[in-house]
N, C-alpha and C. Protein backbone atom coordinates (compact mmCIF):
# COMPACT_ATOMS: atom_id res chain seq x y z
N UNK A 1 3.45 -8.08 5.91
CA UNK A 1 3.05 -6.71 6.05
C UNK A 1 4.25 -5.76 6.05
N UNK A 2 5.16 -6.23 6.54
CA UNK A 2 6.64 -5.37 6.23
C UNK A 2 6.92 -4.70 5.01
N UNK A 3 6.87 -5.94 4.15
CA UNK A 3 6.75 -5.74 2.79
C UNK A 3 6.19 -4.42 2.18
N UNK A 4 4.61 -5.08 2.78
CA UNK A 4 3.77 -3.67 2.02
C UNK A 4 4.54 -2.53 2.87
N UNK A 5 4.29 -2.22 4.47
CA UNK A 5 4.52 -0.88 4.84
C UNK A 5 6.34 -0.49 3.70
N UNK A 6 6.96 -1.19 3.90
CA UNK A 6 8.12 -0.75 3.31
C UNK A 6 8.41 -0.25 1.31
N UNK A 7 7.47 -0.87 0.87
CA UNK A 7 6.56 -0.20 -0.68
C UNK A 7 6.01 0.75 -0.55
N UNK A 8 4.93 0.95 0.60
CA UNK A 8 4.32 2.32 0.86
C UNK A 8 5.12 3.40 1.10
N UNK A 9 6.39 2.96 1.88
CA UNK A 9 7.18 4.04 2.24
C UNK A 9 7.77 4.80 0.92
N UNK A 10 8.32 3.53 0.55
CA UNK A 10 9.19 4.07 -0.98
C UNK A 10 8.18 5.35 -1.62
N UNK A 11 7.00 5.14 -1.55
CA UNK A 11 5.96 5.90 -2.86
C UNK A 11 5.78 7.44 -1.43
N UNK A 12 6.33 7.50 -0.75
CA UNK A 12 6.42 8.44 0.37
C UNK A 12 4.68 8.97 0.56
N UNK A 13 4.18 7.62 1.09
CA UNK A 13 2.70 7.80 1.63
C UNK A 13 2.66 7.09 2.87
N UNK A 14 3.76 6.01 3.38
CA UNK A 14 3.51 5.90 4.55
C UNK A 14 4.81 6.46 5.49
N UNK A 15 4.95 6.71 6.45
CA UNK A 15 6.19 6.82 7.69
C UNK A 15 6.12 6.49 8.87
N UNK A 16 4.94 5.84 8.97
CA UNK A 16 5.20 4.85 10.53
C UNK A 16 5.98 3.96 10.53
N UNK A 17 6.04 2.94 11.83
CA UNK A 17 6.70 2.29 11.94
C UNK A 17 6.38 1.00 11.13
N UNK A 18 7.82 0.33 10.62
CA UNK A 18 8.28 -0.61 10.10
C UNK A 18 8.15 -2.26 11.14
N UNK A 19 6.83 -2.11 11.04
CA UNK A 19 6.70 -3.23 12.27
C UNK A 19 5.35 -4.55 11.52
N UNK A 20 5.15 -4.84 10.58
CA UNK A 20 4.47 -5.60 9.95
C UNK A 20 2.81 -6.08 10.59
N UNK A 21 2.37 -5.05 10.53
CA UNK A 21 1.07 -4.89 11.70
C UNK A 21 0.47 -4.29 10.48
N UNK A 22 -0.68 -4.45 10.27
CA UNK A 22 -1.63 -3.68 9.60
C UNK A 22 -3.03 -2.59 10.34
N UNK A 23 -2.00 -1.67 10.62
CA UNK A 23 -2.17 -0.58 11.27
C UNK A 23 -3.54 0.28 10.61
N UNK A 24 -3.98 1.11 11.29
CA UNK A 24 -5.31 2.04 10.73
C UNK A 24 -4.56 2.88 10.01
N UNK A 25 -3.25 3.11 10.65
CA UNK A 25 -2.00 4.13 9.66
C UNK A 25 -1.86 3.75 8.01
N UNK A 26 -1.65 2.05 8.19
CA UNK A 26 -1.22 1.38 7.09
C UNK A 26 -2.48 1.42 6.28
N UNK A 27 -3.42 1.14 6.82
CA UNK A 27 -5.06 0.90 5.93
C UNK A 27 -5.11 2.25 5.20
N UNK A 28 -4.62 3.39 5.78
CA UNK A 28 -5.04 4.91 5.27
C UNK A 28 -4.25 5.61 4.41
N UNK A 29 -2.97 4.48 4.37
CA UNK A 29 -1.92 4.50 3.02
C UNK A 29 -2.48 3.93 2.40
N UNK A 30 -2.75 2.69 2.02
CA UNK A 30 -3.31 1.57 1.01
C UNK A 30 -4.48 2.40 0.25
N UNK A 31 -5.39 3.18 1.30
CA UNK A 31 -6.39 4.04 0.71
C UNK A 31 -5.83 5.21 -0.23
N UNK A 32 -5.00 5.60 0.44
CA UNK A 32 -4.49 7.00 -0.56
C UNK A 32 -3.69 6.63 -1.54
N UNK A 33 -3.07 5.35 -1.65
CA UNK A 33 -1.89 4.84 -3.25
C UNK A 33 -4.00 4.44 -4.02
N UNK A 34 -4.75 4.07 -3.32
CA UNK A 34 -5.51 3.59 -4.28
C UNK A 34 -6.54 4.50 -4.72
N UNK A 35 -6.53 5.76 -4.45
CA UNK A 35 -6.99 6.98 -5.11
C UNK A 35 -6.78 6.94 -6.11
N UNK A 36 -4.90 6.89 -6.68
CA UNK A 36 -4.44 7.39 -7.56
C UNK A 36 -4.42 5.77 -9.01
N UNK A 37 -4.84 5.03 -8.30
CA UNK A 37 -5.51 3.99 -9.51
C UNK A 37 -6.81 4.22 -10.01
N UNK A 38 -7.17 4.16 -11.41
CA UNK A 38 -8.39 3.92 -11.69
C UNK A 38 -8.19 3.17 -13.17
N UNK A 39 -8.95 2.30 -13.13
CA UNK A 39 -10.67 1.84 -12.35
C UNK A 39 -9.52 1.17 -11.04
N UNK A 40 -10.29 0.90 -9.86
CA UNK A 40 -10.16 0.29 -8.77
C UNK A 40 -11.06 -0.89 -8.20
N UNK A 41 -10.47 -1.97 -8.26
CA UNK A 41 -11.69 -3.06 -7.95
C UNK A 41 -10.91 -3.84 -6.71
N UNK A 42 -10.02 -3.27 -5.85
CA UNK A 42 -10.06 -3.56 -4.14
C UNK A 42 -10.89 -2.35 -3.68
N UNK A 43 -11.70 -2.81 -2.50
CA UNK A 43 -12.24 -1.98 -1.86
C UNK A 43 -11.41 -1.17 -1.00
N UNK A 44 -11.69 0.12 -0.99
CA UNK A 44 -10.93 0.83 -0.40
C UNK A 44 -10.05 0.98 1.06
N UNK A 45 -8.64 0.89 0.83
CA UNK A 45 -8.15 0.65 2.33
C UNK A 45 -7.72 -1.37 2.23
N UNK A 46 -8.24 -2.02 1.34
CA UNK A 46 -7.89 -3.49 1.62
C UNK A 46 -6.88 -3.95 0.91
N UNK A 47 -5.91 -4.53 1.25
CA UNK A 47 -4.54 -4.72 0.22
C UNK A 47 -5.14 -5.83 -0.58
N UNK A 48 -5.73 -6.15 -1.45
CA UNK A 48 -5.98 -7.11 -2.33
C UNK A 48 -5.11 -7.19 -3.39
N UNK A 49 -5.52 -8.48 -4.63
CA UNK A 49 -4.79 -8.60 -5.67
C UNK A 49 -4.75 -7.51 -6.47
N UNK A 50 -5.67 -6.39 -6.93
CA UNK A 50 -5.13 -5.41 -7.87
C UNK A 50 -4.59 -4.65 -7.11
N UNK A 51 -4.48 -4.16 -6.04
CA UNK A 51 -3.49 -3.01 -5.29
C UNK A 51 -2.30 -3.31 -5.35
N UNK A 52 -2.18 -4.90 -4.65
CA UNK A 52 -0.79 -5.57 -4.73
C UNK A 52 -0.28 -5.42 -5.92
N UNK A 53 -0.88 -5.74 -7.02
CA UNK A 53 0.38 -6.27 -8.63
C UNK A 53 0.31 -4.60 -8.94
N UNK A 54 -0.81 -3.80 -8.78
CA UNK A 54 0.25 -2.34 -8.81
C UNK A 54 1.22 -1.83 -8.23
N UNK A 55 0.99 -1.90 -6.94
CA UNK A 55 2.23 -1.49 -5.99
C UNK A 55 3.07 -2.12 -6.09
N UNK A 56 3.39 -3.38 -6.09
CA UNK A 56 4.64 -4.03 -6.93
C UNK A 56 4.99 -3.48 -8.34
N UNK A 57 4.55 -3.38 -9.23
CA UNK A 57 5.01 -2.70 -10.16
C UNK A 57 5.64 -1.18 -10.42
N UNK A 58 5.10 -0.76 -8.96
CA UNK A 58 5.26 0.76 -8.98
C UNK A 58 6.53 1.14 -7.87
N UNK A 59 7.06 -0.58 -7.57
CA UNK A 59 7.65 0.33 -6.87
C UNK A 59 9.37 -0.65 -6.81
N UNK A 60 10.58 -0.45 -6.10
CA UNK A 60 11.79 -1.69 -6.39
C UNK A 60 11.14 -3.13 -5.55
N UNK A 61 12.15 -4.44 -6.22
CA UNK A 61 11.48 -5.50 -5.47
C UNK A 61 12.02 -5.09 -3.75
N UNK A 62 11.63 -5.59 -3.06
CA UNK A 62 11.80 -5.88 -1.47
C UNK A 62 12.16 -6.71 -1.01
């Protein structure tokens, strides 16, 4: 979860803490990077496989 919060940060949608918890903070980033995908086939707010291989792509490795 580090991982992700620290990808989210990069795309400047998350700024909590760097603590690998999957926070209601963190769920409400994951929701707002996955606005800006479409089509979207994770349900909203869930880090699944298409959120992941975007946000990896969208962002440096970690």
């Amino acid at each position: 979860m580090r991982e992700l919060q620290l990808r989210l940060q990069a795309l400047w949608i998350y700024d909590g803490r760097i603590n690998g918890k999957y926070t209601r903070e963190v769920e409400e980033a994951v929701a707002t990077y996955q606005r800006w995908l479409y089509p979207q086939t994770d349900p909203e707010g869930v880090y699944g496989a298409f959120t992941r291989s975007h946000l990896e792509a969208a962002t440096p490795e970690i």
